[in-house]
C-alpha atoms as a PDB file:
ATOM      1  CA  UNK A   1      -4.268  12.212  18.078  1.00  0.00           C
ATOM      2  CA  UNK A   2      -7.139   9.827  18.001  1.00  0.00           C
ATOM      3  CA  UNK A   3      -7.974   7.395  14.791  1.00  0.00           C
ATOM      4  CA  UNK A   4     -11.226   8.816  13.090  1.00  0.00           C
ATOM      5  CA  UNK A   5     -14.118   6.521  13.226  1.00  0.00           C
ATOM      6  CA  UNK A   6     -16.749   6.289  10.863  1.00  0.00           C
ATOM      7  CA  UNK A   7     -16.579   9.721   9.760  1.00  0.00           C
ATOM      8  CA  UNK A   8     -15.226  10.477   6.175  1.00  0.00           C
ATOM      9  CA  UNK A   9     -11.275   9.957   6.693  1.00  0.00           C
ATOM     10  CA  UNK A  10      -8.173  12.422   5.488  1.00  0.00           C
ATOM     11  CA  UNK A  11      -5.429  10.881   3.581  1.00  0.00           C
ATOM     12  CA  UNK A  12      -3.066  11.008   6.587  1.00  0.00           C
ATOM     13  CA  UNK A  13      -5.914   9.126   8.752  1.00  0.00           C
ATOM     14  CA  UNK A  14      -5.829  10.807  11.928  1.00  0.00           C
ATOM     15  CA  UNK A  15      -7.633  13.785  13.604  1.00  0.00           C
ATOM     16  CA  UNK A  16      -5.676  16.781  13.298  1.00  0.00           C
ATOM     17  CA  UNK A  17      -7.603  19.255  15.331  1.00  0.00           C
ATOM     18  CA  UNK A  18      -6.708  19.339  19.338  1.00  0.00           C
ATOM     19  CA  UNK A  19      -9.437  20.428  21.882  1.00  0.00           C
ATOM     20  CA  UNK A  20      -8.793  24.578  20.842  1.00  0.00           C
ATOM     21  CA  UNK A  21      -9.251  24.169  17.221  1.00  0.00           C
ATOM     22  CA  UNK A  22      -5.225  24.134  16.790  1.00  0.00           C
ATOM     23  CA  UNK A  23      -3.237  21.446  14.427  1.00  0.00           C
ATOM     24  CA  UNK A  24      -1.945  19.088  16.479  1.00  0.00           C
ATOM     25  CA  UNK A  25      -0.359  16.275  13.519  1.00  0.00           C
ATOM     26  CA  UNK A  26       2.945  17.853  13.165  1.00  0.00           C
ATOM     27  CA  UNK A  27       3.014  16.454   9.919  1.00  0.00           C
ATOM     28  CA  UNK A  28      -0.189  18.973   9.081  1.00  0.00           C
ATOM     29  CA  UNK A  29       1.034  21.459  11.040  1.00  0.00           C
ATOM     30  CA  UNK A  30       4.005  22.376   8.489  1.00  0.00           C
ATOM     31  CA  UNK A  31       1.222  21.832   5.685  1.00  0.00           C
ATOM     32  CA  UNK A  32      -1.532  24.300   6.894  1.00  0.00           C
ATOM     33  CA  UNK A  33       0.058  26.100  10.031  1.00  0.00           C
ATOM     34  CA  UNK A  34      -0.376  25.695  13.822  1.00  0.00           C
ATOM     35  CA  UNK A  35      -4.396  27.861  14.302  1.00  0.00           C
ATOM     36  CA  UNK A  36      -5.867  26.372  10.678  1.00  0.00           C
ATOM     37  CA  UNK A  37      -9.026  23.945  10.887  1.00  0.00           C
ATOM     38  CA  UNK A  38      -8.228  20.791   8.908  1.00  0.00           C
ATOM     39  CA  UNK A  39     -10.301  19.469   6.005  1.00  0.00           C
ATOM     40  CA  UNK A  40      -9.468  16.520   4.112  1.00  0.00           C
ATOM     41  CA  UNK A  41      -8.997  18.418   0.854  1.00  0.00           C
ATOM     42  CA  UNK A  42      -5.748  20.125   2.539  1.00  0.00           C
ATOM     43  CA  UNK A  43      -3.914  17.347   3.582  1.00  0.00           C
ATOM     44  CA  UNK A  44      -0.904  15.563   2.130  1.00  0.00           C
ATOM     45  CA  UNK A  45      -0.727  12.029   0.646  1.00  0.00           C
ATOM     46  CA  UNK A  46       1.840  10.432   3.700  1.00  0.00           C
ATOM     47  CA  UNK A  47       3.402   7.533   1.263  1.00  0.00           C
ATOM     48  CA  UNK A  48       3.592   7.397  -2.357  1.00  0.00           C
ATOM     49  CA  UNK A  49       2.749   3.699  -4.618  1.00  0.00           C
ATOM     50  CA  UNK A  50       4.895   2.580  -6.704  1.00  0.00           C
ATOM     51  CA  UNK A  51       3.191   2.503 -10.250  1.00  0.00           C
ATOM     52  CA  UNK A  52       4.532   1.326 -13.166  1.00  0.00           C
ATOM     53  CA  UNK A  53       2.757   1.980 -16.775  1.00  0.00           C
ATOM     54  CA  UNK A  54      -0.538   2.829 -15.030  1.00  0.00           C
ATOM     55  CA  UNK A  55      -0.503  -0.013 -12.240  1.00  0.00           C
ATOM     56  CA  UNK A  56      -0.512   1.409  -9.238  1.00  0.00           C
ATOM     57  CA  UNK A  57       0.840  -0.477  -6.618  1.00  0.00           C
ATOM     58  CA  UNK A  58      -0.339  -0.443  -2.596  1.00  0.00           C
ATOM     59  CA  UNK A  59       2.840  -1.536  -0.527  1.00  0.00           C
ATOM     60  CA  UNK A  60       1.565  -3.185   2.409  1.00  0.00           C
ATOM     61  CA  UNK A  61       2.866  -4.460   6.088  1.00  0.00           C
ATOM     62  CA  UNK A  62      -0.548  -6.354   6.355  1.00  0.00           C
ATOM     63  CA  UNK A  63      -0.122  -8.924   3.518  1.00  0.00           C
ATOM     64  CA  UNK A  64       1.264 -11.518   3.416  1.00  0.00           C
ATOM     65  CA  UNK A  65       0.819 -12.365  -0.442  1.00  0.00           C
ATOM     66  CA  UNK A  66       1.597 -10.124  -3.422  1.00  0.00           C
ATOM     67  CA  UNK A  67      -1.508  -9.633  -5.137  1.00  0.00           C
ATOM     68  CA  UNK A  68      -3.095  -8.104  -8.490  1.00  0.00           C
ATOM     69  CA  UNK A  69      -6.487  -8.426 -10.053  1.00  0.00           C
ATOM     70  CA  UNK A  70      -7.590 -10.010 -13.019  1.00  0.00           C
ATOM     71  CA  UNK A  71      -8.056  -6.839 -14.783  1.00  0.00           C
ATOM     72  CA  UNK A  72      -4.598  -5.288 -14.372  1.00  0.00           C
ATOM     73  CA  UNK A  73      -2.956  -8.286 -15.559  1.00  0.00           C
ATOM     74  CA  UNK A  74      -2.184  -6.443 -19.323  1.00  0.00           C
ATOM     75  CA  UNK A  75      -1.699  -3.482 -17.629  1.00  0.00           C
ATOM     76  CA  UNK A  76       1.483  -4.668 -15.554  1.00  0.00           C
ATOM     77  CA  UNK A  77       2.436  -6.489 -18.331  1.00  0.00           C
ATOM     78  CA  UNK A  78       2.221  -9.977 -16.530  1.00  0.00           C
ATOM     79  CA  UNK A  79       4.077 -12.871 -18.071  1.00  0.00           C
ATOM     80  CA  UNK A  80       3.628 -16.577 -17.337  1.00  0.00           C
ATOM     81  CA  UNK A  81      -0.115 -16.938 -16.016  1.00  0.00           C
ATOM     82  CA  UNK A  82       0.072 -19.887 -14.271  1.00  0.00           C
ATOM     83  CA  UNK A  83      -1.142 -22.065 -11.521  1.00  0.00           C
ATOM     84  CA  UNK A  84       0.876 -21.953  -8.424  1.00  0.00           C
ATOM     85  CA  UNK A  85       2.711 -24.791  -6.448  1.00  0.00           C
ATOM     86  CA  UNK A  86       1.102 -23.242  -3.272  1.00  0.00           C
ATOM     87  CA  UNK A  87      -2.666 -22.083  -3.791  1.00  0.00           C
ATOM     88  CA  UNK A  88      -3.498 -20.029  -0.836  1.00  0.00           C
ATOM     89  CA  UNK A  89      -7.239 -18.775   0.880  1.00  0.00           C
ATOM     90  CA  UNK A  90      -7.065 -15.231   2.087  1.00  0.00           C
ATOM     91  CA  UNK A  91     -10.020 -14.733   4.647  1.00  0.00           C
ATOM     92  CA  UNK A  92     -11.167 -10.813   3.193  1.00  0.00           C
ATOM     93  CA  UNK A  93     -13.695  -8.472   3.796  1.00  0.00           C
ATOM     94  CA  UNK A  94     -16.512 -10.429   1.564  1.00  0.00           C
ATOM     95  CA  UNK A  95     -14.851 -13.929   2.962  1.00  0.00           C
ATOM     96  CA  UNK A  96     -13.108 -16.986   2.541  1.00  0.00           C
ATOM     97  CA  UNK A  97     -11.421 -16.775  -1.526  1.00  0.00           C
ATOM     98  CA  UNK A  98      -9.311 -19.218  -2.905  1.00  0.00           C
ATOM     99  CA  UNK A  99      -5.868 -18.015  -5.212  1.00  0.00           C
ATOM    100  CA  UNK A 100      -4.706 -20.355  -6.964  1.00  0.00           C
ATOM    101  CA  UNK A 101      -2.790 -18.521  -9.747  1.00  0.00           C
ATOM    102  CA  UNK A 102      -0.035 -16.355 -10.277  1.00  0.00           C
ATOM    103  CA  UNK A 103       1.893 -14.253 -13.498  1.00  0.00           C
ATOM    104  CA  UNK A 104       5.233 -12.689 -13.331  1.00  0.00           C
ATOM    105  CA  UNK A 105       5.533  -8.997 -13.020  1.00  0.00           C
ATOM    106  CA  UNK A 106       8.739  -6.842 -13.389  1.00  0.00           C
ATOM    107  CA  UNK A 107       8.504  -3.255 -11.328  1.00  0.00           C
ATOM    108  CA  UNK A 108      11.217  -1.408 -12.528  1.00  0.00           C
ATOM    109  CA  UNK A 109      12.424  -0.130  -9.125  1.00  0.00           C
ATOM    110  CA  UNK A 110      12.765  -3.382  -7.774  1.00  0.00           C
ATOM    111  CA  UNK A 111      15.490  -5.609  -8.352  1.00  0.00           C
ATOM    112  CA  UNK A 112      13.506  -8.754  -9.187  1.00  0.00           C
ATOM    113  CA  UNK A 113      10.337 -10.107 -10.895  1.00  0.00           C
ATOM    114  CA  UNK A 114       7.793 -11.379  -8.673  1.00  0.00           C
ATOM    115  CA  UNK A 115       4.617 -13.284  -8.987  1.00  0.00           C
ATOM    116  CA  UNK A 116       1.699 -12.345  -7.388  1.00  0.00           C
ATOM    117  CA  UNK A 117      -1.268 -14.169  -6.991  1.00  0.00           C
ATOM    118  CA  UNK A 118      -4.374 -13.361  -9.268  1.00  0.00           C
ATOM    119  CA  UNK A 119      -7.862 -12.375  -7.703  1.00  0.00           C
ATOM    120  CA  UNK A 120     -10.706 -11.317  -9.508  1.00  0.00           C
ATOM    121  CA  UNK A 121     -10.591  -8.192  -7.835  1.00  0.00           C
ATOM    122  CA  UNK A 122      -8.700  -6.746  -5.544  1.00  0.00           C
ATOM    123  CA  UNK A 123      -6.012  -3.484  -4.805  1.00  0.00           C
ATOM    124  CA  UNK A 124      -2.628  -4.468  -6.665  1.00  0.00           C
ATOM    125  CA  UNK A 125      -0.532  -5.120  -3.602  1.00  0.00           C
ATOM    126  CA  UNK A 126       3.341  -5.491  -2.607  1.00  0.00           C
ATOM    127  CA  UNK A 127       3.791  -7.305   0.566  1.00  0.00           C
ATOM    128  CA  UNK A 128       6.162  -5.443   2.771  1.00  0.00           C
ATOM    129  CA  UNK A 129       6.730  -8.862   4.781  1.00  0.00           C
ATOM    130  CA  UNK A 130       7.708 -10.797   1.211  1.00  0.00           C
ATOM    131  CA  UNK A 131      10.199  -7.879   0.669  1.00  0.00           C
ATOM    132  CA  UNK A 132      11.671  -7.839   4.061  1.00  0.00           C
ATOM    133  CA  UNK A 133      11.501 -11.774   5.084  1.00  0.00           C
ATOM    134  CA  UNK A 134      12.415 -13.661   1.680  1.00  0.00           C
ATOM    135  CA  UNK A 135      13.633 -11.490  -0.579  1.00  0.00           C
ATOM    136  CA  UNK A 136      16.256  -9.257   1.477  1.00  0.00           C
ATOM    137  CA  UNK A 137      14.996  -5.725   1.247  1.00  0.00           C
ATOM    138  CA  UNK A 138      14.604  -3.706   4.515  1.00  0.00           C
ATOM    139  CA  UNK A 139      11.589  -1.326   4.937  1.00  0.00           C
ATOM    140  CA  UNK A 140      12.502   2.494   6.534  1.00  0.00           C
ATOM    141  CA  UNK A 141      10.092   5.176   7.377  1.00  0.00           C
ATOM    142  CA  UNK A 142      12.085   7.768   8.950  1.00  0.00           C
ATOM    143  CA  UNK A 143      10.315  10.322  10.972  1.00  0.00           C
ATOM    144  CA  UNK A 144       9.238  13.426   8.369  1.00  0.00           C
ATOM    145  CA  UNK A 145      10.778  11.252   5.883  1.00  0.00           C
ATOM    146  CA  UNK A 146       9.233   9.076   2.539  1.00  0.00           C
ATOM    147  CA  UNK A 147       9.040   5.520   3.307  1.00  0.00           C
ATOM    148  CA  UNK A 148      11.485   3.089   1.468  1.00  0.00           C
ATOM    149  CA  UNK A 149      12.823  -0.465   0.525  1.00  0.00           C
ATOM    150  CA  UNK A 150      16.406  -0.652   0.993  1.00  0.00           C
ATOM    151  CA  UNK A 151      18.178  -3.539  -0.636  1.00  0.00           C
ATOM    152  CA  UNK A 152      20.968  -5.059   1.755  1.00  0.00           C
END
């Protein structure tokens, strides 16, 4: 399988056609069958967010900061705006920016609040590496399988 490019991308992120126009994603091939032609419209969303009241969270191995945007704030139901002890700079796409404030959110299927820090905008994000490293949750993806936190 080869990572698509700059061409418009399916959900599951990879090319799922081999050199003879068969499926070769086993993960698409139980979707559409083993001869089909992939589109992007037929393929299935590989991990669920958690949401909670309309906030849709992004669980991410690639941050290391919880995040949420200014204008989700009332949606999750944030508690206790406030500046942190540690203001960070996160080097993104558009550069350099500067968080220096955080709120308390609860997510129902976690076992704690947490307090992520407050961008003007940006994808409401749990860091996988906050769960796993400080917080004692282990991440699983089994093979075929949904991807979870597991609380140890």
């Amino acid at each position: 399988m080869k990572l698509f490019g700059s061409e418009s991308q399916p959900k599951c992120r990879f090319r799922c056609n081999d050199e003879e126009g068969g499926t070769s994603c086993n993960h698409c091939r139980a979707l559409i069958g083993p001869k089909n032609k992939i589109s992007s419209t037929q393929l299935p969303t590989v991990a669920t967010p958690a949401s909670k009241d309309g906030c849709v969270w992004l669980v991410d191995t690639g941050s290391e900061q919880d995040l949420i945007s200014e204008g989700m704030l009332k949606t999750a139901k944030a508690t206790n705006r406030r500046i942190s002890n540690t203001p960070i700079s996160l080097a993104t796409a558009s550069g350099s920016t500067r968080a220096d404030e955080v709120a308390d959110v609860k997510v129902d299927a976690l076992h704690q609040p947490f307090s992520p820090y407050i961008l003007e905008e940006t994808p409401e994000i749990l860091s996988v590496g906050v769960r796993c490293m400080e917080q004692g949750y282990s991440f699983v993806w089994p093979a075929d399988g949904r991807p979870s936190f597991v609380r140890t």
